[in-house]
PDB file of N, CA and C in Angstrom:
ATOM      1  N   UNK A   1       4.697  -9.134  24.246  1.00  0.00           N
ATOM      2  CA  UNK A   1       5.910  -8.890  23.498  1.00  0.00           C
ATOM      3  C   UNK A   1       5.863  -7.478  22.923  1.00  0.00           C
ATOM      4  N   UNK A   2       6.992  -6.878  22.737  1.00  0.00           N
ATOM      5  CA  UNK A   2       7.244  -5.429  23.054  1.00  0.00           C
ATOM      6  C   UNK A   2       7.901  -5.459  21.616  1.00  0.00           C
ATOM      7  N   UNK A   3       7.460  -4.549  20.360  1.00  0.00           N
ATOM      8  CA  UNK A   3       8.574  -4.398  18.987  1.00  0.00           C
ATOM      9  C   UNK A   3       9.576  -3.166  19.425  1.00  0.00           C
ATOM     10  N   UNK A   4      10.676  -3.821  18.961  1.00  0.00           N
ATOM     11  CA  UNK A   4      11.518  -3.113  18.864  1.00  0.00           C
ATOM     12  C   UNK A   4      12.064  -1.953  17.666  1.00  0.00           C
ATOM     13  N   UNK A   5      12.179  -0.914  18.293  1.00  0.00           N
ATOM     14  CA  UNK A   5      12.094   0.615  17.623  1.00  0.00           C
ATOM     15  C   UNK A   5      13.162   0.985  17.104  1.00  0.00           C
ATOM     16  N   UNK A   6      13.173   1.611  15.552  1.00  0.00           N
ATOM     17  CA  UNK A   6      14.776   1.814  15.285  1.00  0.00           C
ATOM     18  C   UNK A   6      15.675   2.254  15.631  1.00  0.00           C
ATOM     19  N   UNK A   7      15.689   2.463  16.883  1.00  0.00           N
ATOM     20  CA  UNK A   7      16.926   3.087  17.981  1.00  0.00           C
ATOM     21  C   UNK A   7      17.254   1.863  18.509  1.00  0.00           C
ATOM     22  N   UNK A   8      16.723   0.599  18.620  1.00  0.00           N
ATOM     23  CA  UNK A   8      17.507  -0.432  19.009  1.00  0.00           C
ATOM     24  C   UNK A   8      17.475  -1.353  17.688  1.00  0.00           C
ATOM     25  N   UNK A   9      17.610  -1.096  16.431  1.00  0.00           N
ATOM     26  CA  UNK A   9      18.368  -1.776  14.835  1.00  0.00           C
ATOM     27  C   UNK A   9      19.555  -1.646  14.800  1.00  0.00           C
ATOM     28  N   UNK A  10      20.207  -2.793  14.185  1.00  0.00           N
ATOM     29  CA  UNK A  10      21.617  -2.044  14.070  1.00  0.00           C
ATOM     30  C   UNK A  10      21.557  -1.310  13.111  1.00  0.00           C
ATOM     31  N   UNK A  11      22.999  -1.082  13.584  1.00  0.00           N
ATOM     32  CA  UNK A  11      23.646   0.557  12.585  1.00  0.00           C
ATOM     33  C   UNK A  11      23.488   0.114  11.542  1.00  0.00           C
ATOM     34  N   UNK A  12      23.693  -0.571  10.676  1.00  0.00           N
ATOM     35  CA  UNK A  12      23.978  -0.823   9.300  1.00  0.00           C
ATOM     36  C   UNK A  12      22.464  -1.078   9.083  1.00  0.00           C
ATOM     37  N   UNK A  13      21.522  -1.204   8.976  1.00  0.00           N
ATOM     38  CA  UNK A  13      20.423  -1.345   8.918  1.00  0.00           C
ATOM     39  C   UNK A  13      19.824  -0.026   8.741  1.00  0.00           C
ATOM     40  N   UNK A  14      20.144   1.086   9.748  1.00  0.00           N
ATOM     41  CA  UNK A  14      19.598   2.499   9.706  1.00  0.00           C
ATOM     42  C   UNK A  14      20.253   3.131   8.712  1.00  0.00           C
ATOM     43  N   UNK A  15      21.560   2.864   9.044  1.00  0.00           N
ATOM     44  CA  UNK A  15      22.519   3.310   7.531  1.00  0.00           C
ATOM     45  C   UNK A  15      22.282   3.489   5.971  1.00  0.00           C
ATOM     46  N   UNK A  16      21.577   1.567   6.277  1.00  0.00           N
ATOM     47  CA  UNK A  16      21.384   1.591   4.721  1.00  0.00           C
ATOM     48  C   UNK A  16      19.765   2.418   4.688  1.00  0.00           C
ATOM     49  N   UNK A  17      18.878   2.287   5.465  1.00  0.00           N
ATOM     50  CA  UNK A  17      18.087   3.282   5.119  1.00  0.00           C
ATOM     51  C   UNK A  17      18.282   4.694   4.897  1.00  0.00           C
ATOM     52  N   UNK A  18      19.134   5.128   5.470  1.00  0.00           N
ATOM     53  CA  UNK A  18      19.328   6.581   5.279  1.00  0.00           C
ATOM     54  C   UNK A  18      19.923   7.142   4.230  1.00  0.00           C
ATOM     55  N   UNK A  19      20.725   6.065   3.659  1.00  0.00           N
ATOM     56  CA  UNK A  19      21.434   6.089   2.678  1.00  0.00           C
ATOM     57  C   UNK A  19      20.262   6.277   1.317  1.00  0.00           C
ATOM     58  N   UNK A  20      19.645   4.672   1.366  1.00  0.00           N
ATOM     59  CA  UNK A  20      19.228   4.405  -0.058  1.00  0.00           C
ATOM     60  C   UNK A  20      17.510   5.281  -0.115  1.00  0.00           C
ATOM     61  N   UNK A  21      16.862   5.298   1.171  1.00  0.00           N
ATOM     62  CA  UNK A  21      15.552   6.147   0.915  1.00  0.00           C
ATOM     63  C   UNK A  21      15.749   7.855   0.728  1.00  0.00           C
ATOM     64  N   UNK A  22      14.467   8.416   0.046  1.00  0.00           N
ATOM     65  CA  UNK A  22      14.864  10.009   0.634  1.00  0.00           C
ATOM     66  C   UNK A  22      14.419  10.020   1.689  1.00  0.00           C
ATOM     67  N   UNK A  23      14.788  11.542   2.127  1.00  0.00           N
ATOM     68  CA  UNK A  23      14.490  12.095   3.682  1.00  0.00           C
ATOM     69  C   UNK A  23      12.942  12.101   3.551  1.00  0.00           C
ATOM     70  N   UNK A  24      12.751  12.732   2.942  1.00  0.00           N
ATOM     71  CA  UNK A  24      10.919  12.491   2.770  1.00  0.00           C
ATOM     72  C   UNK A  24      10.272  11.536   2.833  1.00  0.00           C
ATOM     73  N   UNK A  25      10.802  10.064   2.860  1.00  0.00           N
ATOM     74  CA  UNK A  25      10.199   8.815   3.281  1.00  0.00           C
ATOM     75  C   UNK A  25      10.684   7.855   3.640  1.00  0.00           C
ATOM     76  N   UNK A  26      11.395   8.647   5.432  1.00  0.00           N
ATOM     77  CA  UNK A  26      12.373   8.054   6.248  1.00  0.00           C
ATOM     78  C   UNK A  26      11.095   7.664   7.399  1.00  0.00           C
ATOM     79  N   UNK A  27      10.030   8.475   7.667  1.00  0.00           N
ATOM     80  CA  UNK A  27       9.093   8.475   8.435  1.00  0.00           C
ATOM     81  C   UNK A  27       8.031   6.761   7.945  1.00  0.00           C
ATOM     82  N   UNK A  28       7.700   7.013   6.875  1.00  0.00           N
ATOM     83  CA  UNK A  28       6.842   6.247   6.260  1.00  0.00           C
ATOM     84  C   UNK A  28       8.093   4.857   6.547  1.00  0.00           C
ATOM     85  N   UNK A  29       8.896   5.124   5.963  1.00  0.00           N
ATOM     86  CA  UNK A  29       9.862   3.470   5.923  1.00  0.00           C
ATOM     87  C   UNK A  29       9.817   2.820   7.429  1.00  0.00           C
ATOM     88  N   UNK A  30      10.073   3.720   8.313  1.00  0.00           N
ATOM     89  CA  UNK A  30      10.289   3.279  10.021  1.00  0.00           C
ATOM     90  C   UNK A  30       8.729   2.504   9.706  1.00  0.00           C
ATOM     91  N   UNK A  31       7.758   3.233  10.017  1.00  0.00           N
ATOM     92  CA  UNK A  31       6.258   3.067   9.743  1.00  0.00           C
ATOM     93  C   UNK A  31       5.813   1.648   9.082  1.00  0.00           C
ATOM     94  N   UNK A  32       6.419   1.202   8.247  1.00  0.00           N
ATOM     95  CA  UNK A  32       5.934   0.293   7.509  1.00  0.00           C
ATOM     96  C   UNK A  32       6.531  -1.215   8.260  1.00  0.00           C
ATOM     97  N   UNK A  33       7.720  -0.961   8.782  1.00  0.00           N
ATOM     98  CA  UNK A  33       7.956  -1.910  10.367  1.00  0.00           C
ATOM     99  C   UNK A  33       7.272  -2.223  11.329  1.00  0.00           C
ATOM    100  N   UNK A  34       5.803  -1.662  11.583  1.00  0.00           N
ATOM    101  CA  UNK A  34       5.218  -1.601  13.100  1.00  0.00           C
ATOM    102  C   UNK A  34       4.720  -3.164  12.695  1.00  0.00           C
ATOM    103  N   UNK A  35       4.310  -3.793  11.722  1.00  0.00           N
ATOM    104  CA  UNK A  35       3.772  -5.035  11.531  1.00  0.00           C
ATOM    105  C   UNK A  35       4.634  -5.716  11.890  1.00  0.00           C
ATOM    106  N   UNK A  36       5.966  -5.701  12.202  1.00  0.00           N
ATOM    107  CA  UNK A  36       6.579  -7.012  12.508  1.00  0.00           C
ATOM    108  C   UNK A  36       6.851  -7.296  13.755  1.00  0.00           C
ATOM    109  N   UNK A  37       6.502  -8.102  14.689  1.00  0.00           N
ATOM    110  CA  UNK A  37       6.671  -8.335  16.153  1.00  0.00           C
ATOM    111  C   UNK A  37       8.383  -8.590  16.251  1.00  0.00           C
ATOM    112  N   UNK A  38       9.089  -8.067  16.709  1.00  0.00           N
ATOM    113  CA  UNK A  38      10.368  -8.638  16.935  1.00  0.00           C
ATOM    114  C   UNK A  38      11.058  -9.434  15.954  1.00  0.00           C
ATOM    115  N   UNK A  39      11.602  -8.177  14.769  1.00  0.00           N
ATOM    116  CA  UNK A  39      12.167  -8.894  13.835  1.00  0.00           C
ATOM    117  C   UNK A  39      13.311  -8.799  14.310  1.00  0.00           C
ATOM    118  N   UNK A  40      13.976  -9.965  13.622  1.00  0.00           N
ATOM    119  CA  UNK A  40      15.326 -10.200  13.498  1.00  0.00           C
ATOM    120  C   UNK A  40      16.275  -9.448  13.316  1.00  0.00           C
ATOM    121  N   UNK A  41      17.554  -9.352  13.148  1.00  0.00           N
ATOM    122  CA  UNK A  41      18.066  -8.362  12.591  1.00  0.00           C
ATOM    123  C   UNK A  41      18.754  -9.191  11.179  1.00  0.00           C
ATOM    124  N   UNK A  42      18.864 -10.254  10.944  1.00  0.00           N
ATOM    125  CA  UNK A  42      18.830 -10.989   9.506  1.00  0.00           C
ATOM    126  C   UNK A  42      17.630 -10.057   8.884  1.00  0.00           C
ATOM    127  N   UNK A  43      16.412 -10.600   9.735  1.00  0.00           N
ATOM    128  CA  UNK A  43      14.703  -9.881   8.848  1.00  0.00           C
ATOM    129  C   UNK A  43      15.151  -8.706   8.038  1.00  0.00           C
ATOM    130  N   UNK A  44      15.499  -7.620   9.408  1.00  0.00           N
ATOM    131  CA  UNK A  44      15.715  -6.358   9.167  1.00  0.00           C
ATOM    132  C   UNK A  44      16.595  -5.771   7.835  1.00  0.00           C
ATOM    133  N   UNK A  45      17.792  -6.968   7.761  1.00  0.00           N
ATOM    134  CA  UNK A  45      18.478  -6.553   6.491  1.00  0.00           C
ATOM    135  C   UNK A  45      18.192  -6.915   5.393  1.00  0.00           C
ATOM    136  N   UNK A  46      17.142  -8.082   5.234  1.00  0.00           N
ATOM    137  CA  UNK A  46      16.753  -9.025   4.229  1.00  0.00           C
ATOM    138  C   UNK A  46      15.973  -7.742   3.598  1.00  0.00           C
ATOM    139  N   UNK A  47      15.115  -7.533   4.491  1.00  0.00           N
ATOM    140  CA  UNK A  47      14.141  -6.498   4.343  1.00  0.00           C
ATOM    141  C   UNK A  47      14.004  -5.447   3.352  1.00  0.00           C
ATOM    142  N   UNK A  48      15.439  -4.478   3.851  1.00  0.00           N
ATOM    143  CA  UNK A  48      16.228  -3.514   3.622  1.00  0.00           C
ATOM    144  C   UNK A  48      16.795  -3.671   2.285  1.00  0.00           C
ATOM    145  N   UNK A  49      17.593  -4.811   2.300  1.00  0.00           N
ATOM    146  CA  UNK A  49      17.949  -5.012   1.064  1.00  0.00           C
ATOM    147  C   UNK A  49      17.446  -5.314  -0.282  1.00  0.00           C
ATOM    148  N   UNK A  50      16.380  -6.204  -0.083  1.00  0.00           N
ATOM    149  CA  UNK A  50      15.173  -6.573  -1.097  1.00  0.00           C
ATOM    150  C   UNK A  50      14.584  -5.303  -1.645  1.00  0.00           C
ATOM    151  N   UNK A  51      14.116  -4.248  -0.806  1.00  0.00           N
ATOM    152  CA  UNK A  51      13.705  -2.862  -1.238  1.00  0.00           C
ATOM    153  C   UNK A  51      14.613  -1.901  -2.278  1.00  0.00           C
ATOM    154  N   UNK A  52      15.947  -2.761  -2.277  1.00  0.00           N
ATOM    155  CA  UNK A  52      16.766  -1.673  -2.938  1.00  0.00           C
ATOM    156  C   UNK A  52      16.184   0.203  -3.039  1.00  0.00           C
ATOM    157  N   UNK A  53      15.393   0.645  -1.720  1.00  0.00           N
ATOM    158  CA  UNK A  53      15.175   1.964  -1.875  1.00  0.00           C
ATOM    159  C   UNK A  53      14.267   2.584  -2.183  1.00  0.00           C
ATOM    160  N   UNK A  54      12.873   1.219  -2.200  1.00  0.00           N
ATOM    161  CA  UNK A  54      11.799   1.653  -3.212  1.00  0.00           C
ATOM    162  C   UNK A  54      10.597   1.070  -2.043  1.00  0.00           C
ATOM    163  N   UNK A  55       9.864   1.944  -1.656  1.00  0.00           N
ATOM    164  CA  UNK A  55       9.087   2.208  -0.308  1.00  0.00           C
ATOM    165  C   UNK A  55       8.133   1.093  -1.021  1.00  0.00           C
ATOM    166  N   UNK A  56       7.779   0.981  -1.857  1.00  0.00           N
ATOM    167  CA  UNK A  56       6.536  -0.190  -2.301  1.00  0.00           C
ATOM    168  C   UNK A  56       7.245  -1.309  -1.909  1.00  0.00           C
ATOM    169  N   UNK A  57       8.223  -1.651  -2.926  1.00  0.00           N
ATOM    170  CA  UNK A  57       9.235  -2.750  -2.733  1.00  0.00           C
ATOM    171  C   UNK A  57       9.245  -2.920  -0.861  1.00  0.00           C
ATOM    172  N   UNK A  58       9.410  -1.926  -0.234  1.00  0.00           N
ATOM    173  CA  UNK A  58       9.785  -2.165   0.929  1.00  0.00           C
ATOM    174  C   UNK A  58       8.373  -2.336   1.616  1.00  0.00           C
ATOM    175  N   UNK A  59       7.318  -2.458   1.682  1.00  0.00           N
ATOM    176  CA  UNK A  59       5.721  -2.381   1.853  1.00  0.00           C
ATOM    177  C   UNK A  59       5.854  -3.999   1.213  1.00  0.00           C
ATOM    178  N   UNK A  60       5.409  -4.364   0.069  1.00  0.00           N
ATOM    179  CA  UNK A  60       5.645  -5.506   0.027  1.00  0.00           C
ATOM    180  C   UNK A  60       6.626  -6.782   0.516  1.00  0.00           C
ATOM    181  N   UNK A  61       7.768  -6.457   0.756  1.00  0.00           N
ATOM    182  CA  UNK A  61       8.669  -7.270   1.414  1.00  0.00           C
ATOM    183  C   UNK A  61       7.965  -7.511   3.108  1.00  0.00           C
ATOM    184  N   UNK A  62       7.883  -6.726   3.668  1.00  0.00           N
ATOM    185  CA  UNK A  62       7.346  -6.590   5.226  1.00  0.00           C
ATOM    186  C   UNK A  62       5.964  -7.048   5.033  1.00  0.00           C
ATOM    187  N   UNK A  63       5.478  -6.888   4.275  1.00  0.00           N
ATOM    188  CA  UNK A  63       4.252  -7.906   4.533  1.00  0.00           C
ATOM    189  C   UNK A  63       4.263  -9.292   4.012  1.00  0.00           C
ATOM    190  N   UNK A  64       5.612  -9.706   3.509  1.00  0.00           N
ATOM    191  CA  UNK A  64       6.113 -11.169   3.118  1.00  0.00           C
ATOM    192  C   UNK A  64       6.385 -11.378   4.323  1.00  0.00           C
ATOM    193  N   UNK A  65       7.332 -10.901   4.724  1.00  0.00           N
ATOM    194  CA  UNK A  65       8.028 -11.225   5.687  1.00  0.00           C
ATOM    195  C   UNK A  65       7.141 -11.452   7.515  1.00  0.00           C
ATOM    196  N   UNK A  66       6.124 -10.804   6.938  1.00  0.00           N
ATOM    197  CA  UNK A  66       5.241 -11.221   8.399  1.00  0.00           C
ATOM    198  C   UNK A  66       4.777 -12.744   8.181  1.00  0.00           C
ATOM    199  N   UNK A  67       4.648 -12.878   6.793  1.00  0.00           N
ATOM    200  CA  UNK A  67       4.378 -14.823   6.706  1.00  0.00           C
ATOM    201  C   UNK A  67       5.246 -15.543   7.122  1.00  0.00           C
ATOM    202  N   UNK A  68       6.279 -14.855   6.144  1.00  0.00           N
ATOM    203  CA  UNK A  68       7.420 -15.998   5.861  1.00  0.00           C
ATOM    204  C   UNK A  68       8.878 -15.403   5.822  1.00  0.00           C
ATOM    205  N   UNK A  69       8.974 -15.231   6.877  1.00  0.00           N
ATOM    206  CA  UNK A  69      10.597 -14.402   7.439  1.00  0.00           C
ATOM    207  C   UNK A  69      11.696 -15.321   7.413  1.00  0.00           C
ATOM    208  N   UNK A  70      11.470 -16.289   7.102  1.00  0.00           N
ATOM    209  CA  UNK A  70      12.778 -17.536   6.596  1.00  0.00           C
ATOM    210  C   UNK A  70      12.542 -17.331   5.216  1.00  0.00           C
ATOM    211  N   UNK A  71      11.427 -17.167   4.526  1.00  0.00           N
ATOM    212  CA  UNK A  71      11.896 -17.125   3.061  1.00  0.00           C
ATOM    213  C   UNK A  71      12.746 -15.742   2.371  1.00  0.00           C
ATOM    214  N   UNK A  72      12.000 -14.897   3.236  1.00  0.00           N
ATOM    215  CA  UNK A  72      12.502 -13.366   2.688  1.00  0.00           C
ATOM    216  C   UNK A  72      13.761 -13.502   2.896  1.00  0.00           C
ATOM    217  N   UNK A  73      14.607 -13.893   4.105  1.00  0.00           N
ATOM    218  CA  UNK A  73      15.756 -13.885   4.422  1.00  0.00           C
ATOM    219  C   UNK A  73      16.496 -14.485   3.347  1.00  0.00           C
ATOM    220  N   UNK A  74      16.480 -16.141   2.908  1.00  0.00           N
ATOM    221  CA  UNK A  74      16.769 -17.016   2.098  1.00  0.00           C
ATOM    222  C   UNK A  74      16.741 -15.877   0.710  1.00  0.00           C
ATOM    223  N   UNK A  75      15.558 -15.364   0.378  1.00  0.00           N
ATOM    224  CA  UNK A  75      15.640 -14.460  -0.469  1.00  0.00           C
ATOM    225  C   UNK A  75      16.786 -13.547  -1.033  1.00  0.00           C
ATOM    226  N   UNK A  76      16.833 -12.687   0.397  1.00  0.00           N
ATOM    227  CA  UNK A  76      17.841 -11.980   0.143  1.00  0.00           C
ATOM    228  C   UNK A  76      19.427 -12.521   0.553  1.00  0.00           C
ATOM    229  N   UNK A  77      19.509 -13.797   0.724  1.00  0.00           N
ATOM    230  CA  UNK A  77      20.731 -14.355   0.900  1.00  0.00           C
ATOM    231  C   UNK A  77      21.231 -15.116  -0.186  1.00  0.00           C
ATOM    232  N   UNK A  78      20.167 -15.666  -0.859  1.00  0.00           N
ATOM    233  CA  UNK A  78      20.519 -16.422  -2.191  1.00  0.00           C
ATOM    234  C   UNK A  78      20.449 -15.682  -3.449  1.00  0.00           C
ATOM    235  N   UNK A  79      21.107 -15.946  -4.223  1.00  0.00           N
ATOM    236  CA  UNK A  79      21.079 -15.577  -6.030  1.00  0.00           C
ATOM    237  C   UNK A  79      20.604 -16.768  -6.270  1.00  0.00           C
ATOM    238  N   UNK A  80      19.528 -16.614  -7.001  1.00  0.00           N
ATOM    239  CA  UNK A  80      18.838 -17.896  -7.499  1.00  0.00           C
ATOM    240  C   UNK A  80      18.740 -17.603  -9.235  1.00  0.00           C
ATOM    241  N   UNK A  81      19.182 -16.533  -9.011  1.00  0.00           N
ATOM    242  CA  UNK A  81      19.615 -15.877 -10.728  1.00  0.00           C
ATOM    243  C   UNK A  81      20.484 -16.906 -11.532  1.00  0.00           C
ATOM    244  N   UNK A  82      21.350 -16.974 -11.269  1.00  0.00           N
ATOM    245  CA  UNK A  82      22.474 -17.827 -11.626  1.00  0.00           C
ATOM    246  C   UNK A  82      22.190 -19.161 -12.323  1.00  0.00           C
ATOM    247  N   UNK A  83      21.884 -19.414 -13.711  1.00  0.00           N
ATOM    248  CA  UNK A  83      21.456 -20.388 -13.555  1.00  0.00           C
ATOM    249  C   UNK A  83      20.347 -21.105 -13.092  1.00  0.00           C
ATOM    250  N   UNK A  84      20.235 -22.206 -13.016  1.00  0.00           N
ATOM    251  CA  UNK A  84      19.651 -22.827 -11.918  1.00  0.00           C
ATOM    252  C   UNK A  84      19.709 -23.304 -10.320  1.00  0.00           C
ATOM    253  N   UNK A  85      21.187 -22.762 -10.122  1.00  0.00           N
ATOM    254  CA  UNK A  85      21.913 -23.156  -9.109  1.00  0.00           C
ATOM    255  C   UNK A  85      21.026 -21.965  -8.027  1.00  0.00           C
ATOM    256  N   UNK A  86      21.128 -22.485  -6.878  1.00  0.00           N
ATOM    257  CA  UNK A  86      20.907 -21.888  -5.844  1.00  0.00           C
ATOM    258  C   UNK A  86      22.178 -21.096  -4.425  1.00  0.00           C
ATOM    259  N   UNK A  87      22.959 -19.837  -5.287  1.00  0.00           N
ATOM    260  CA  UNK A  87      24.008 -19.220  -4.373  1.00  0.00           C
ATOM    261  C   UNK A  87      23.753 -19.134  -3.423  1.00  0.00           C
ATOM    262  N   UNK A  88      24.151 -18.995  -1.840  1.00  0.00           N
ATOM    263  CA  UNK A  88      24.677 -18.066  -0.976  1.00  0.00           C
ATOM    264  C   UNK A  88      25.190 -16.765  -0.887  1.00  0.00           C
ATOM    265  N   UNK A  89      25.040 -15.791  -1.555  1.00  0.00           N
ATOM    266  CA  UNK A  89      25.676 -14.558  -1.826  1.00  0.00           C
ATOM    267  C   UNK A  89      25.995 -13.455  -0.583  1.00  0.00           C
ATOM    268  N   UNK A  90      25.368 -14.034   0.312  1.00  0.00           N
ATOM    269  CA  UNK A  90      25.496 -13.171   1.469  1.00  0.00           C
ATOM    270  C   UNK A  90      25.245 -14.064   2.882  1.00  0.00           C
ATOM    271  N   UNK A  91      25.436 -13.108   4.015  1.00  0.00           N
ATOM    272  CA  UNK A  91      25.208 -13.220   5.154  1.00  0.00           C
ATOM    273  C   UNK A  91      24.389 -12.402   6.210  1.00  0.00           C
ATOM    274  N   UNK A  92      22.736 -12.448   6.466  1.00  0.00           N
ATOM    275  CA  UNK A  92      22.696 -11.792   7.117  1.00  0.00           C
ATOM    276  C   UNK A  92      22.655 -11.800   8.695  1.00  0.00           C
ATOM    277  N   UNK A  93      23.434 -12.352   9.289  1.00  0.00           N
ATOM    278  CA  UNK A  93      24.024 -12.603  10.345  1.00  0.00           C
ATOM    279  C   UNK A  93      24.733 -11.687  10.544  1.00  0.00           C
ATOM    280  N   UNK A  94      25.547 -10.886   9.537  1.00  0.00           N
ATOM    281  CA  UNK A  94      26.734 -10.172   9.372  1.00  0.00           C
ATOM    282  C   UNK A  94      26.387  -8.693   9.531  1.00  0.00           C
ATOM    283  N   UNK A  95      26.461  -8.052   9.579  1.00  0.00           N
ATOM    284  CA  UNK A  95      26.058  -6.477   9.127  1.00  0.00           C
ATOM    285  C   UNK A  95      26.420  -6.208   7.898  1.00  0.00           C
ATOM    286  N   UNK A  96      25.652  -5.160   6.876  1.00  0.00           N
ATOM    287  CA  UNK A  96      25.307  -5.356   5.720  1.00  0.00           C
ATOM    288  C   UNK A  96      26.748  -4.581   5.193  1.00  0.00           C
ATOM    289  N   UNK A  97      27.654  -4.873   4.179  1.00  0.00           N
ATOM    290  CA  UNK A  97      28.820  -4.895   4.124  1.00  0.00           C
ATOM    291  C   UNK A  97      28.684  -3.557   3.159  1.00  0.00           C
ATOM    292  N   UNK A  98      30.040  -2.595   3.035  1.00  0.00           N
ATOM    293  CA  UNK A  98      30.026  -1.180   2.649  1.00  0.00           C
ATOM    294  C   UNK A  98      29.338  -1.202   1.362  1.00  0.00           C
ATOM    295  N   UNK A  99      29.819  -2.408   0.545  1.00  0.00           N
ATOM    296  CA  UNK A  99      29.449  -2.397  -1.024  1.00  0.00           C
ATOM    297  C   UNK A  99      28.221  -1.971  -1.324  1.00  0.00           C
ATOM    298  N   UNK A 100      27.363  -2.331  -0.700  1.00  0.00           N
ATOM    299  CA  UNK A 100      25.723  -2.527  -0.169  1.00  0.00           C
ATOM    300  C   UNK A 100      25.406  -0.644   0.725  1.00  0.00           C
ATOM    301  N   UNK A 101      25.910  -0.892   1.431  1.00  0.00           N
ATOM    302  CA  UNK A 101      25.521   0.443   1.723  1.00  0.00           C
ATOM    303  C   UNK A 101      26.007   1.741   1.010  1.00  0.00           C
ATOM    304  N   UNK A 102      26.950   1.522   0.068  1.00  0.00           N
ATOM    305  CA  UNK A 102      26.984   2.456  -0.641  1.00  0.00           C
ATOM    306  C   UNK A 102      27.566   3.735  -0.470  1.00  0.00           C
ATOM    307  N   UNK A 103      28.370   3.355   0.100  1.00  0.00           N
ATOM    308  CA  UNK A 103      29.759   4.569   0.196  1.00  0.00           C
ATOM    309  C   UNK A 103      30.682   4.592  -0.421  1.00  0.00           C
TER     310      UNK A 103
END
């Protein structure tokens, strides 16, 4: 099995990296992906998003996510903030919507 390289992520995925990291640790962020065999592209945004921009944050998430890539996802799909209730707040099935990427 062959990982796939951020020239085949979707757009919104590279987007939001380019967006929310600096240029100075656009190299290191790709980099910190080589651990995951064929992530998802849910993974990829769960990922992305959980980091809100912060290369540790994003180092720790990817090495969650090599365990437990249904939880990270669930993670970043649920608000579990709320209460006690357990939201849906998102979709990552979807591509990651403008609000989020930040334009």
């Amino acid at each position: 099995m062959t990982n796939r390289g951020p020239a085949d992520w979707p757009d919104d995925v590279r987007r939001y990296i380019h967006k929310h990291f600096p240029r100075r640790e656009l190299v290191s962020v790709y980099q910190r992906f080589a651990s995951l065999v064929e992530p998802s592209d849910q993974l990829l945004r769960a990922v992305v998003l959980l980091s809100e921009g912060s290369l540790s944050q994003l180092s720790h998430y990817v090495e969650r996510a090599a365990d437990e890539p249904g939880e990270v996802i669930r993670w970043a799909e649920h608000d579990d903030r709320v209460g006690s209730q357990d939201l849906r707040t998102s979709n990552l099935a979807k591509p990651i919507d403008e609000e989020h990427l930040g334009s």
